[in-house]
N, C-alpha and C. Protein backbone atom coordinates (compact mmCIF):
# COMPACT_ATOMS: atom_id res chain seq x y z
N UNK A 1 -30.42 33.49 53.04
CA UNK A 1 -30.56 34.04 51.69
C UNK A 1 -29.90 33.10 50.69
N UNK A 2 -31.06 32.55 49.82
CA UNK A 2 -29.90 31.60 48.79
C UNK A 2 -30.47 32.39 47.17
N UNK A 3 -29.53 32.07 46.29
CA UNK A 3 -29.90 32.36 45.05
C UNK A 3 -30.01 31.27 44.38
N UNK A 4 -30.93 31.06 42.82
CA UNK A 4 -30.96 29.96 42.50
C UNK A 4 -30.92 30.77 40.81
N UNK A 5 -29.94 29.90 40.44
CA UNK A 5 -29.98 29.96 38.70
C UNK A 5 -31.03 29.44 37.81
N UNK A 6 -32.18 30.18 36.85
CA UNK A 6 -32.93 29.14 36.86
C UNK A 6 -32.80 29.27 35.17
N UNK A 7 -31.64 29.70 34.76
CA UNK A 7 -30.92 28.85 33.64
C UNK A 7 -30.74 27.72 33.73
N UNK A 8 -30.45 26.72 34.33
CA UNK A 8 -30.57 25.66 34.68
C UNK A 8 -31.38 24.83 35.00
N UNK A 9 -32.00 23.59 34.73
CA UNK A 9 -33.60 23.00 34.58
C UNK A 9 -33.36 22.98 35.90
N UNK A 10 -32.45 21.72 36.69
CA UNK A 10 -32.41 21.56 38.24
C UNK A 10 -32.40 22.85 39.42
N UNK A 11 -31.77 23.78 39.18
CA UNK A 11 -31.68 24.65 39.94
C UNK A 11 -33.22 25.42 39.73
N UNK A 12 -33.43 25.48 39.02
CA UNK A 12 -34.85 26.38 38.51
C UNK A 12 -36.27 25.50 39.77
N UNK A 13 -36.36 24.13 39.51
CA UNK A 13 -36.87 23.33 40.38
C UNK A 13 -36.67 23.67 41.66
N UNK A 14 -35.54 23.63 42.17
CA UNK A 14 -35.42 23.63 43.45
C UNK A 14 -35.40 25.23 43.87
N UNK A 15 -35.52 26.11 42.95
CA UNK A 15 -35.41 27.67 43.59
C UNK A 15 -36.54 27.56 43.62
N UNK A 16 -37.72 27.09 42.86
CA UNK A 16 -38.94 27.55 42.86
C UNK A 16 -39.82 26.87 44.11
N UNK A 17 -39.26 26.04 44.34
CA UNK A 17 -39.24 25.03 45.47
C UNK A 17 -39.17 26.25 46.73
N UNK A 18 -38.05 26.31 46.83
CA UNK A 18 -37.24 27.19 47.73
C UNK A 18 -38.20 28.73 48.09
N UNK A 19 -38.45 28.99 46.70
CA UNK A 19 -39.37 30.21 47.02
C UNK A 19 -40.92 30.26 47.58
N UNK A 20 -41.34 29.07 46.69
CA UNK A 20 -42.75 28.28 47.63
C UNK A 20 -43.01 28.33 48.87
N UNK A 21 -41.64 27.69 49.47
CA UNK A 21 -42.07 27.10 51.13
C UNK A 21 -41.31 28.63 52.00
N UNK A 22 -40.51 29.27 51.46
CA UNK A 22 -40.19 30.53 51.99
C UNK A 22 -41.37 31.15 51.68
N UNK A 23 -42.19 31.79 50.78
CA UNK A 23 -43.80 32.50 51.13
C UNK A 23 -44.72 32.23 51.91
N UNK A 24 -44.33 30.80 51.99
CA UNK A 24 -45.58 29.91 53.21
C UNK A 24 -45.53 30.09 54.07
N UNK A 25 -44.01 30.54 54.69
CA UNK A 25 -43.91 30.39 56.02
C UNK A 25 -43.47 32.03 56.33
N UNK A 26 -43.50 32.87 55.42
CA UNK A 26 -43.81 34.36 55.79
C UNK A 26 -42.85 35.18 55.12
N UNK A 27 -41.80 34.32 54.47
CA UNK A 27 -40.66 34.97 54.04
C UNK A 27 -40.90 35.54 52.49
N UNK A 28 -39.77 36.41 52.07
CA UNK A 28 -39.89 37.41 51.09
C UNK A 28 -39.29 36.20 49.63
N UNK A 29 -39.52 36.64 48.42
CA UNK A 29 -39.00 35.80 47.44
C UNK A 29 -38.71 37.10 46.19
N UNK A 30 -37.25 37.27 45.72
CA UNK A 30 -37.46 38.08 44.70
C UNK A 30 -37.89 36.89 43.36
N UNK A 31 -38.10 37.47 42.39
CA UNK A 31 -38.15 36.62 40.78
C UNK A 31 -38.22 37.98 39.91
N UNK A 32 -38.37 36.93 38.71
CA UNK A 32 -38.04 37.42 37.39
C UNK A 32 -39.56 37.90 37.20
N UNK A 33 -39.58 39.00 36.09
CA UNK A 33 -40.80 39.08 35.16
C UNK A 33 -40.79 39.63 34.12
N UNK A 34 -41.56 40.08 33.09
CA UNK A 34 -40.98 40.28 31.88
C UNK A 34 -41.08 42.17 31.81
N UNK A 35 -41.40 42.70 33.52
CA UNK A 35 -41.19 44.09 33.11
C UNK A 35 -39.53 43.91 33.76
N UNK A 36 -39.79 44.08 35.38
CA UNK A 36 -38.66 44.39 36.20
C UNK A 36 -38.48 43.29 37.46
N UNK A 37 -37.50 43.08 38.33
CA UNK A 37 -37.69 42.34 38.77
C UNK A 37 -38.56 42.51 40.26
N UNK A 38 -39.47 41.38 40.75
CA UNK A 38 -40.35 41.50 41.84
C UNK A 38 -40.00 41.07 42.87
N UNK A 39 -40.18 41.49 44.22
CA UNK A 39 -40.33 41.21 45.49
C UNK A 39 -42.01 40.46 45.90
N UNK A 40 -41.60 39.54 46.50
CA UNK A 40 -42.71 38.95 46.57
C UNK A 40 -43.14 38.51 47.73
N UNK A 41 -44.63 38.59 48.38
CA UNK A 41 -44.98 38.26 49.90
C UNK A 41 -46.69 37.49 49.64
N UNK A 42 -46.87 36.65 50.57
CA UNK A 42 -47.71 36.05 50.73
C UNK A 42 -49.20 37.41 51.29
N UNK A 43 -49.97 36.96 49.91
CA UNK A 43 -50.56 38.53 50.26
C UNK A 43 -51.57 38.07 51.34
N UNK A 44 -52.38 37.12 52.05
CA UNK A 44 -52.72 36.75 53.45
C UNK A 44 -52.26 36.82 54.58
N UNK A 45 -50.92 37.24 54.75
CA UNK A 45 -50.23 37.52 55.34
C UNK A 45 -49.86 39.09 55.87
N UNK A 46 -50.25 39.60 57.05
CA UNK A 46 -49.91 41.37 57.14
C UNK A 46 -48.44 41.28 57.25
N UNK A 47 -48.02 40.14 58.01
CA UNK A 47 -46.67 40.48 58.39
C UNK A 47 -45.73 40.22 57.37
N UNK A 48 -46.04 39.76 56.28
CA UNK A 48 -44.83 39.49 55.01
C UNK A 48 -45.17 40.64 54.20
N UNK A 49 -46.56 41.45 54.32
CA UNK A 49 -46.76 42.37 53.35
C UNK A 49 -45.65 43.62 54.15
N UNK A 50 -46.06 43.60 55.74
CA UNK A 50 -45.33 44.89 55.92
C UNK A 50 -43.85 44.41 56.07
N UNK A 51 -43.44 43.26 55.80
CA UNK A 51 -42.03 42.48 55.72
C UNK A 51 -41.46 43.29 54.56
N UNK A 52 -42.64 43.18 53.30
CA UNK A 52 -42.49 43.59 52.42
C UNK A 52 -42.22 45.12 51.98
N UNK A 53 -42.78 45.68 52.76
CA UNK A 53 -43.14 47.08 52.66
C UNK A 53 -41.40 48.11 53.31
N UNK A 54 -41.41 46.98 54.26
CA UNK A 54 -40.50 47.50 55.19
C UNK A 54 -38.98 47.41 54.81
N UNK A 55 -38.52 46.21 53.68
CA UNK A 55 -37.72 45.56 52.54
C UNK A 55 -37.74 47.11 51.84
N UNK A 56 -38.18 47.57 50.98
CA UNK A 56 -38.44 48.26 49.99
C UNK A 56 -38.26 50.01 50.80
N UNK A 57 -38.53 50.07 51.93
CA UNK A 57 -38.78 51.42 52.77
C UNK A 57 -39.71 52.30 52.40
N UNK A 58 -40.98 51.47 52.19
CA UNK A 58 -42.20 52.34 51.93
C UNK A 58 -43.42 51.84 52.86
N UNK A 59 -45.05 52.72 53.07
CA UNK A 59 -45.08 52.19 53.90
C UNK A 59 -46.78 51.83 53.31
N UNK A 60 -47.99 51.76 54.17
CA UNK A 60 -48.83 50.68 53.76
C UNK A 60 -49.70 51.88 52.91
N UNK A 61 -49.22 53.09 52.76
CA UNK A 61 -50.14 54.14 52.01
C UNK A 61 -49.82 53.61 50.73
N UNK A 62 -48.69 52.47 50.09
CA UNK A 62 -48.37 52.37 48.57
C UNK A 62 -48.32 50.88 48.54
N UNK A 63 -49.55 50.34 48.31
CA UNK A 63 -50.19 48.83 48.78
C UNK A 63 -49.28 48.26 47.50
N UNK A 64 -49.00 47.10 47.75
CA UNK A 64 -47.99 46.53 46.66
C UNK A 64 -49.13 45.86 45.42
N UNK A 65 -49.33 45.98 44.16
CA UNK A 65 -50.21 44.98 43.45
C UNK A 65 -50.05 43.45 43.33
N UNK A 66 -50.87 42.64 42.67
CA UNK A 66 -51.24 41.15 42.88
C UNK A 66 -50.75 40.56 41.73
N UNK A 67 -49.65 39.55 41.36
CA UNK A 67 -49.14 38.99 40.19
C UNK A 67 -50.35 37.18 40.27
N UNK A 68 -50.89 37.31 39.04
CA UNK A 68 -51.62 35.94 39.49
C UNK A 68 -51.18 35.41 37.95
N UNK A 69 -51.38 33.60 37.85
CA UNK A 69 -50.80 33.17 36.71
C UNK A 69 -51.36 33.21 35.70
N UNK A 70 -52.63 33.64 35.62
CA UNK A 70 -53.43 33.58 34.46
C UNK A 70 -54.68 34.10 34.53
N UNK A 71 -55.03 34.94 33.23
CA UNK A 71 -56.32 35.69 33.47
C UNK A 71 -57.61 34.67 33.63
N UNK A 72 -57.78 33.82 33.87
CA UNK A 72 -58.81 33.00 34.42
C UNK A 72 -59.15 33.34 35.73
N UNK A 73 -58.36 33.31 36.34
CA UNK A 73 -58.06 33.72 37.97
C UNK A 73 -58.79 35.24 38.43
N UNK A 74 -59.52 36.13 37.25
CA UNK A 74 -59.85 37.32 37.81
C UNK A 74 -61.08 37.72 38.17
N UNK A 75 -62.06 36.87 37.66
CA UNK A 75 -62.99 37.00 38.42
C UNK A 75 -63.54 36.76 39.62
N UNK A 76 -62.74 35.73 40.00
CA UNK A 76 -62.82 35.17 41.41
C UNK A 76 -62.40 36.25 42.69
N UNK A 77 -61.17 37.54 42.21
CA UNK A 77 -60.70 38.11 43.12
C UNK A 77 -61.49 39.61 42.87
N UNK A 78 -62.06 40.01 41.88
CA UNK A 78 -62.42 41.20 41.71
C UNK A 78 -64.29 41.18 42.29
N UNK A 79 -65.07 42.28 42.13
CA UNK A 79 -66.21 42.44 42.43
C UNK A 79 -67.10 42.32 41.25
N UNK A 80 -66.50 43.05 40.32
CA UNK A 80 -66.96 43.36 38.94
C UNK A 80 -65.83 43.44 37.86
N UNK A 81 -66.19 43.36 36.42
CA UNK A 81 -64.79 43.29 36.00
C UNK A 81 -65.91 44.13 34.17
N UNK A 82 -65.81 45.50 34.05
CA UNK A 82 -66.37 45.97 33.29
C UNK A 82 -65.76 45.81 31.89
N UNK A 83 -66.48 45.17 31.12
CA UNK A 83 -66.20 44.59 29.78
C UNK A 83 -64.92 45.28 28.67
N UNK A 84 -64.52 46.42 29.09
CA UNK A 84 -63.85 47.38 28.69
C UNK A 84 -62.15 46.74 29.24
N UNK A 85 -62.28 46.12 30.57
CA UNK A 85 -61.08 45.83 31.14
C UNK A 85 -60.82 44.85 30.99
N UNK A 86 -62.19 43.22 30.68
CA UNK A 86 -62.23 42.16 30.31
C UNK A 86 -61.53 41.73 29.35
N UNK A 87 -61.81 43.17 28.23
CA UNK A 87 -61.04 42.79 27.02
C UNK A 87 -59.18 42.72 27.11
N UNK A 88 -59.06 43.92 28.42
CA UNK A 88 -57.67 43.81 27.89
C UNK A 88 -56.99 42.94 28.87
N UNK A 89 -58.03 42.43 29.66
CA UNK A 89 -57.05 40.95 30.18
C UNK A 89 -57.13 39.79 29.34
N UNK A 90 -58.42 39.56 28.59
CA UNK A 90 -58.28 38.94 27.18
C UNK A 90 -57.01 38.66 26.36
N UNK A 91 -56.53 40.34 25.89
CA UNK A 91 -55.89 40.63 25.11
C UNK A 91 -54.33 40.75 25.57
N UNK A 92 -54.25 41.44 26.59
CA UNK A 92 -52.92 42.21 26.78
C UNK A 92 -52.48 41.42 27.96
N UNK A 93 -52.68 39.89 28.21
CA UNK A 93 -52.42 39.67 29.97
C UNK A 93 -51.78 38.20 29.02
N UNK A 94 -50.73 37.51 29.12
CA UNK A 94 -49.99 37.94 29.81
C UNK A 94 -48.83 39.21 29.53
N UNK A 95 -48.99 40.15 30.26
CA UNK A 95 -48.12 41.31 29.63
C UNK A 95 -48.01 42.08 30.85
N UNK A 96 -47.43 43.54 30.08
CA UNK A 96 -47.01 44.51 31.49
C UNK A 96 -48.21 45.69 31.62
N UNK A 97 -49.46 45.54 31.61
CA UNK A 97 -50.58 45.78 32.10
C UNK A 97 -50.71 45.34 33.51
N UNK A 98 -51.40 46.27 34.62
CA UNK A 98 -52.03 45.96 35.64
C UNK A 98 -53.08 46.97 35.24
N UNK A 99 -54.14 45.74 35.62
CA UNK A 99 -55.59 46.31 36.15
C UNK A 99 -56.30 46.65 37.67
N UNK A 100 -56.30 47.95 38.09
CA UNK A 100 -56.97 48.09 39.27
C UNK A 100 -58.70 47.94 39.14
N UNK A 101 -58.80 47.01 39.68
CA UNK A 101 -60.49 46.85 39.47
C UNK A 101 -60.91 46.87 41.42
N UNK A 102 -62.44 46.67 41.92
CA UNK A 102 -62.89 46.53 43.00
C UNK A 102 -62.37 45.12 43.56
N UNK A 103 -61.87 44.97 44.77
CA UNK A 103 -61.75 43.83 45.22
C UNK A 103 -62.45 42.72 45.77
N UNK A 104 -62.54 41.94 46.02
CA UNK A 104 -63.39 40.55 46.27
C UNK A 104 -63.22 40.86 48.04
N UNK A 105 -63.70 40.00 48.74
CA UNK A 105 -63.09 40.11 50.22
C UNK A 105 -62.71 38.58 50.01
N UNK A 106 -60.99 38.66 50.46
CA UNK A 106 -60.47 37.79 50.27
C UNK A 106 -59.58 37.61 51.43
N UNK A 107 -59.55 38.29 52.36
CA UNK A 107 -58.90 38.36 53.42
C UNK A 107 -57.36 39.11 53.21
N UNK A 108 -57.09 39.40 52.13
CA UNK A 108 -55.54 40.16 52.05
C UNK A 108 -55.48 41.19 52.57
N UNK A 109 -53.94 41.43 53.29
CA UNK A 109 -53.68 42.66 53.95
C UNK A 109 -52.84 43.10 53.04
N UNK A 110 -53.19 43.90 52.21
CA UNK A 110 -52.31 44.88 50.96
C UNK A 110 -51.82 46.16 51.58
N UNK A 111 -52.44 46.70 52.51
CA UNK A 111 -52.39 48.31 52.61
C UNK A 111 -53.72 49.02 52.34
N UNK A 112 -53.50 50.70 51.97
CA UNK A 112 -54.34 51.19 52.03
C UNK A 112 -54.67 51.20 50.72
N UNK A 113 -55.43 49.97 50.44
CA UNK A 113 -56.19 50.05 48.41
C UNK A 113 -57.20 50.59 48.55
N UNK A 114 -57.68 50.86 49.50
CA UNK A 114 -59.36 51.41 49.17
C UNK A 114 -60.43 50.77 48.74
N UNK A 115 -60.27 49.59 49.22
CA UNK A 115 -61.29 48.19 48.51
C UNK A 115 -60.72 48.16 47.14
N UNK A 116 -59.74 48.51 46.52
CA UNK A 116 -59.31 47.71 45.47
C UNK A 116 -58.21 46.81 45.29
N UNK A 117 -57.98 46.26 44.06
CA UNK A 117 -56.58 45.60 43.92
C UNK A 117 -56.33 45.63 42.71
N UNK A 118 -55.02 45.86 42.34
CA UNK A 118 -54.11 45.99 41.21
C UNK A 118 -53.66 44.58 40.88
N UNK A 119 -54.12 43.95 39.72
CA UNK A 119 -53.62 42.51 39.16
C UNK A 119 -53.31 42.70 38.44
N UNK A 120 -52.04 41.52 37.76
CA UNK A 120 -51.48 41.80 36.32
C UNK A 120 -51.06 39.72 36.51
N UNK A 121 -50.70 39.57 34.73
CA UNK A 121 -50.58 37.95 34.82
C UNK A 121 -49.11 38.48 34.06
N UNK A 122 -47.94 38.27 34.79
CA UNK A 122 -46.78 38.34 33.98
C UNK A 122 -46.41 37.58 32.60
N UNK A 123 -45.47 37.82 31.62
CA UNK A 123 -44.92 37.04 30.97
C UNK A 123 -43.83 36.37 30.89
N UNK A 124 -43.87 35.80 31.85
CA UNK A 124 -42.52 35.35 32.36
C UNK A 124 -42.36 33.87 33.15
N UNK A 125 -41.74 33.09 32.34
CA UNK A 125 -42.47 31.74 32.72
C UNK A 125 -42.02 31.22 34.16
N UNK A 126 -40.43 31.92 34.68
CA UNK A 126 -40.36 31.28 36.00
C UNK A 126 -41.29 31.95 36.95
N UNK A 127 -42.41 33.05 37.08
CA UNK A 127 -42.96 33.90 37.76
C UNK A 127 -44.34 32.42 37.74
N UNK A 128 -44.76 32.66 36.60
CA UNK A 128 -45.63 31.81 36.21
C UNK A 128 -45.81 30.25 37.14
N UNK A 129 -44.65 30.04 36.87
CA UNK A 129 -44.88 29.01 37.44
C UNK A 129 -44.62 28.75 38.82
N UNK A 130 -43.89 29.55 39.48
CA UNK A 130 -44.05 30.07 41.00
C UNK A 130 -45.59 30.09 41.39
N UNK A 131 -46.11 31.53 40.49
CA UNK A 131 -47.56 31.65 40.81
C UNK A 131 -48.45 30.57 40.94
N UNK A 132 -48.38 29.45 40.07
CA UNK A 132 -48.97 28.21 39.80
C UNK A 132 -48.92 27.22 40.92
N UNK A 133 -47.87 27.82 41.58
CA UNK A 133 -47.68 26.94 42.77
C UNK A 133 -47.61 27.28 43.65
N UNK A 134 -47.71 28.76 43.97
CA UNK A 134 -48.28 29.08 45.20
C UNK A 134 -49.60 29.91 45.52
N UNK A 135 -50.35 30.31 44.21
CA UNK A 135 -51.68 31.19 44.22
C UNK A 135 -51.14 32.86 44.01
N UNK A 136 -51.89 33.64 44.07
CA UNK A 136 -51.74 34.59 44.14
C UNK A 136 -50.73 35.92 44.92
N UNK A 137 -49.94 36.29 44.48
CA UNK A 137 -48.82 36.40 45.31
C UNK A 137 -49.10 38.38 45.22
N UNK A 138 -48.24 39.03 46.47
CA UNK A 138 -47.99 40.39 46.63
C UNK A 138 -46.92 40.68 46.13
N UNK A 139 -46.91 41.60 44.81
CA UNK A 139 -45.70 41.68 44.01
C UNK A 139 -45.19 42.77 43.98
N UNK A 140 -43.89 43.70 44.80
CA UNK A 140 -43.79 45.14 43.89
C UNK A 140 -42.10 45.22 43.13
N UNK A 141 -42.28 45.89 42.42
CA UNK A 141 -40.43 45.89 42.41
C UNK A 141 -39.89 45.93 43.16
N UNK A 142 -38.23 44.95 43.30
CA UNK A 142 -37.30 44.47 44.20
C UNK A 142 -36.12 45.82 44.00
N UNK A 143 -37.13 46.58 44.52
CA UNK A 143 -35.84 47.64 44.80
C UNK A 143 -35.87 48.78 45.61
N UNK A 144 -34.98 49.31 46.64
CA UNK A 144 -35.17 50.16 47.61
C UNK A 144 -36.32 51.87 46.82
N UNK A 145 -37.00 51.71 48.19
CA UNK A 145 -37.70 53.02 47.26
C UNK A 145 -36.95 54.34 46.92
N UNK A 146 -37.04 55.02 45.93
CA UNK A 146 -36.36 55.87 45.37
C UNK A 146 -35.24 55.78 43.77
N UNK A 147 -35.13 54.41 44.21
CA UNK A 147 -33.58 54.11 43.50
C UNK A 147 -34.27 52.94 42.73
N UNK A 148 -33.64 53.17 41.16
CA UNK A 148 -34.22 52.62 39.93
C UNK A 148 -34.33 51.02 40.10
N UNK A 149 -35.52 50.62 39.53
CA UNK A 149 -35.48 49.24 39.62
C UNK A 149 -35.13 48.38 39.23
N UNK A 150 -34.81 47.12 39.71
CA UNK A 150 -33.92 45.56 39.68
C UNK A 150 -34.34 45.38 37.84
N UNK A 151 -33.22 45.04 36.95
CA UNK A 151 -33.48 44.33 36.02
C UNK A 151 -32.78 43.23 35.82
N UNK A 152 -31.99 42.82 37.11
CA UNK A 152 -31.37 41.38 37.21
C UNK A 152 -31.36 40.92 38.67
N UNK A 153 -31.10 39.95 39.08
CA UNK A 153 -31.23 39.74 40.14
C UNK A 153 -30.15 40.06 41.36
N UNK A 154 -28.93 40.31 40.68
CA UNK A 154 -27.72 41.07 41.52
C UNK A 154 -27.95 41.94 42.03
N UNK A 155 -28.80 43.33 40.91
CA UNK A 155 -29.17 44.09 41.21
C UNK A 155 -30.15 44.70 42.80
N UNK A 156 -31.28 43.31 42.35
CA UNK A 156 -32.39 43.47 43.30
C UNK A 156 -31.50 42.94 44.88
N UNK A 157 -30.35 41.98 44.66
CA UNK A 157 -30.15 41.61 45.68
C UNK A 157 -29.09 42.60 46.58
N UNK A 158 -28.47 43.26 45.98
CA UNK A 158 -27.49 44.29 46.45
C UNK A 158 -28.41 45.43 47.02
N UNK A 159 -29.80 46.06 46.49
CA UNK A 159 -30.67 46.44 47.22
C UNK A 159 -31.23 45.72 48.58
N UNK A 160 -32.01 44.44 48.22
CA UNK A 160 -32.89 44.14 49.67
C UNK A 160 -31.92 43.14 50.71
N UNK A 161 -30.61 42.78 49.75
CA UNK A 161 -29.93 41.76 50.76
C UNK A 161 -30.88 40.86 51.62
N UNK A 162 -30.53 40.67 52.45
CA UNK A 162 -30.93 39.34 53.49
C UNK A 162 -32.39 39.46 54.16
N UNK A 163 -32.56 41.04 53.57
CA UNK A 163 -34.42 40.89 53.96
C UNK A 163 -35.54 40.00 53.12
N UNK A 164 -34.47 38.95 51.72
CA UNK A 164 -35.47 38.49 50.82
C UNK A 164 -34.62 37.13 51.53
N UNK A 165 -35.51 36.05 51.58
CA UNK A 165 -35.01 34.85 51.78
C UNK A 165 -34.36 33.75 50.24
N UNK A 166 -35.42 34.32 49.34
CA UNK A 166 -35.19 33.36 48.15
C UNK A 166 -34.70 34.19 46.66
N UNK A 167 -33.73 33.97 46.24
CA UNK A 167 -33.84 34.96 44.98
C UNK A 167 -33.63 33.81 43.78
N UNK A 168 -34.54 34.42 42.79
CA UNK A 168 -34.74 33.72 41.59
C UNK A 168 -34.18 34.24 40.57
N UNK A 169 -32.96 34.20 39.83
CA UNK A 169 -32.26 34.89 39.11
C UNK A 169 -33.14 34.50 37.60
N UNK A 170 -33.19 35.12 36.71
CA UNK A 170 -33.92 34.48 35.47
C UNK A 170 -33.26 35.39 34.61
N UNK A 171 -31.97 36.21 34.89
CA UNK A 171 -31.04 36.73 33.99
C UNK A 171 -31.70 37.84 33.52
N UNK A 172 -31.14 38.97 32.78
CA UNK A 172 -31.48 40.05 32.50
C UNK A 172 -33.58 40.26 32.19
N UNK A 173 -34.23 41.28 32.70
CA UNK A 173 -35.39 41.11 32.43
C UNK A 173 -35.49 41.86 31.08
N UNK A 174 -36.42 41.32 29.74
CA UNK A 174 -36.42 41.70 28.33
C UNK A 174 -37.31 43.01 28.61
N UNK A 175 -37.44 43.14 29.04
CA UNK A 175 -38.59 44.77 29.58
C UNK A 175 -37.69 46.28 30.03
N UNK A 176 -37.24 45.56 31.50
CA UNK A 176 -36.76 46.86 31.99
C UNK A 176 -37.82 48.25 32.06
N UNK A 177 -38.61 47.92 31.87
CA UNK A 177 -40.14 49.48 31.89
C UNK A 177 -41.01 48.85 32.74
N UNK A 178 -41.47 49.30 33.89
CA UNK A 178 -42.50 48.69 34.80
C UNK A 178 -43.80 48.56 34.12
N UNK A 179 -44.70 47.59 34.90
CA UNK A 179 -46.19 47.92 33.70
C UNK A 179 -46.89 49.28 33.42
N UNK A 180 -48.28 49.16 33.01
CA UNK A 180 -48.98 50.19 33.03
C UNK A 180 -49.66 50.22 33.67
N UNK A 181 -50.18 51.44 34.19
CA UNK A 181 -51.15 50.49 35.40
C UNK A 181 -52.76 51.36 35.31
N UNK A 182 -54.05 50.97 35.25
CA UNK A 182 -55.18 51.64 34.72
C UNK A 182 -56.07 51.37 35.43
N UNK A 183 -56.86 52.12 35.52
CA UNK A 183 -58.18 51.44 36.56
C UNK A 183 -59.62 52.47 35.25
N UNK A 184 -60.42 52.62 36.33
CA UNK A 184 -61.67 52.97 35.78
C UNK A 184 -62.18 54.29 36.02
N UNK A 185 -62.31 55.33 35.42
CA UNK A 185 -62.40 56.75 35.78
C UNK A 185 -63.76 57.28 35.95
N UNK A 186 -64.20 57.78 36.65
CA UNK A 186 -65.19 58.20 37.27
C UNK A 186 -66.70 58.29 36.30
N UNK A 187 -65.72 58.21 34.69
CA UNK A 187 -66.89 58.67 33.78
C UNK A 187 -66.66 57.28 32.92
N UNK A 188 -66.37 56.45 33.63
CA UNK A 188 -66.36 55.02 33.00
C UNK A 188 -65.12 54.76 31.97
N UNK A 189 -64.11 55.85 32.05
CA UNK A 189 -63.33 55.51 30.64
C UNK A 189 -61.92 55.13 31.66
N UNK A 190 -61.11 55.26 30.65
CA UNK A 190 -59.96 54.10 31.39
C UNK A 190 -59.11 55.89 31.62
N UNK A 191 -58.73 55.42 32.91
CA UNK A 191 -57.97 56.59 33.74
C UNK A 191 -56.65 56.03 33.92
N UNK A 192 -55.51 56.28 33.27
CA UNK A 192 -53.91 56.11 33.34
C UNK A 192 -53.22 56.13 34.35
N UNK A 193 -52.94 55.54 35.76
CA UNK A 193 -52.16 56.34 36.92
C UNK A 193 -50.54 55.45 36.67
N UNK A 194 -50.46 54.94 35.46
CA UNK A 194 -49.28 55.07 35.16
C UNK A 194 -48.36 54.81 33.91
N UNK A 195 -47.54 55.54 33.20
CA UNK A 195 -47.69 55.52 31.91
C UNK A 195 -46.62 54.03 32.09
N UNK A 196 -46.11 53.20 31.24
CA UNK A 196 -45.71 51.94 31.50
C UNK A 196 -45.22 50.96 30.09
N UNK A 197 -44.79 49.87 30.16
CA UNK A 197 -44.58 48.94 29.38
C UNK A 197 -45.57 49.16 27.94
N UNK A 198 -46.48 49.24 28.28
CA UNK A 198 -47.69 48.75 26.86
C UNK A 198 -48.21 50.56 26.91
N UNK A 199 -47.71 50.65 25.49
CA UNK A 199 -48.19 52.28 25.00
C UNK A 199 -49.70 52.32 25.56
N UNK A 200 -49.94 54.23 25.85
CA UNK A 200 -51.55 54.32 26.34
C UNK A 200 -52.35 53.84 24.95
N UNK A 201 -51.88 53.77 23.62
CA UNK A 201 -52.45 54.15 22.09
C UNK A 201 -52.97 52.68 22.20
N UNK A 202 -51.92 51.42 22.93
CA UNK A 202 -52.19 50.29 22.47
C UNK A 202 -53.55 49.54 23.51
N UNK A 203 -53.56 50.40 24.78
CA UNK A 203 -54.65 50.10 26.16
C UNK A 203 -55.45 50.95 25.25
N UNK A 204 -56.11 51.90 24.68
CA UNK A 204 -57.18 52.75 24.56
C UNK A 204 -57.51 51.94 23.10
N UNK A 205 -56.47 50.90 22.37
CA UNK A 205 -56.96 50.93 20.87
C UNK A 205 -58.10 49.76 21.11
N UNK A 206 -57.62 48.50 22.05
CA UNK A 206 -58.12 47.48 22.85
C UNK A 206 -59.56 47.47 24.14
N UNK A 207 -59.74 48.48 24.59
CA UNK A 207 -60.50 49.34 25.35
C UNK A 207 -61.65 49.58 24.45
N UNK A 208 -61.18 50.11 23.79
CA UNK A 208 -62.39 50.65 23.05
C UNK A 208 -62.77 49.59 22.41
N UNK A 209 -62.71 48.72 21.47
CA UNK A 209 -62.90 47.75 21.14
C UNK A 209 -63.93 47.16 21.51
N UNK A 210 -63.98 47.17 23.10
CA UNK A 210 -65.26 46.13 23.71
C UNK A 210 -66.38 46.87 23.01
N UNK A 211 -66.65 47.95 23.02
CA UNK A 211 -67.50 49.07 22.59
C UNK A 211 -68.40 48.89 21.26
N UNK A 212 -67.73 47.58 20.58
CA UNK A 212 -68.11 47.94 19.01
C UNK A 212 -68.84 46.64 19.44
């Protein structure tokens, strides 16, 4: 278990380094993001997801969502991406929005999504650039289930201890509110399964929008 300051240009390099080749080879990585802080697993991987799962003490019924670096990246992983949700990865990404849309077959072992996946593009540049360098990563909050989540990295680490190999400190997170998280409701309108970072007023004002 090492920590890396990434107040610091050099240390920031080599944690991100550090966290790279620890996902590659199966291991857990916490980091920064601009809701709360994340636990992170190589989502091709079953055994880092349930590494992951098993870190946190939850189990594959609460599939962890997908942090990717940039909304460019979403059509490639989704099936369809209905113009309504387009907009607010347009608009609201990078931010604390996740979108559950249909999934691509991509070979990830998430859990039980139900052929979907939950993506979001953080705002947070050491996440970012992790992501950038390692693809698409399995992200959930770095914190035991039940008990409130990591907004520094002491925090997250006094929770998962030595079950995370790499921790990325990036100092207090400016959020502290997990995202929002939305998918597509049966009658095509945007269905809430979690209220979050970005008001419902500001997802429904953007949403609708595509419409006009």
């Amino acid at each position: 278990m090492t920590r890396f300051d990434c107040g610091d240009p050099r240390s920031r390099a080599e944690g991100i380094a550090a966290a790279a080749a620890a996902l590659e080879s199966g291991e857990l990585a916490v980091l920064p993001t601009d809701t709360v802080y994340g636990v992170a697993a190589d989502p091709a991987s079953a055994a880092a997801v349930q590494a992951l799962l098993d870190a946190k003490g939850r189990t594959a019924a609460t599939p962890p969502p997908v942090l990717i670096s940039d909304a460019e990246q979403l059509g490639a992983l989704v099936t369809s991406v209905p113009p309504a949700f387009q907009r607010l990865a347009d608009t609201l990404w990078p931010g604390g929005l996740t979108l559950v849309l249909p999934a691509a077959d991509l070979g990830w072992h998430l859990g039980e999504t139900h052929g979907t996946v939950a993506l979001r593009v953080p705002a947070d540049e050491v996440a970012r650039e992790l992501l950038r360098r390692t693809g698409p990563l399995a992200v959930s909050s770095a914190n035991l289930h039940g008990q409130p989540s990591a907004c520094d990295a002491a925090a997250a680490q006094r929770m998962l201890g030595d079950s995370v190999a790499v921790y990325l400190d990036g100092g207090p997170t400016p959020g502290g509110t997990a995202s929002t998280i939305v998918a597509e409701g049966a009658d095509g309108n945007i269905r809430f399964i979690r209220h979050g970072a970005i008001p419902d007023a500001r997802v429904l004002e953007v949403a609708e929008g595509a419409a006009r």
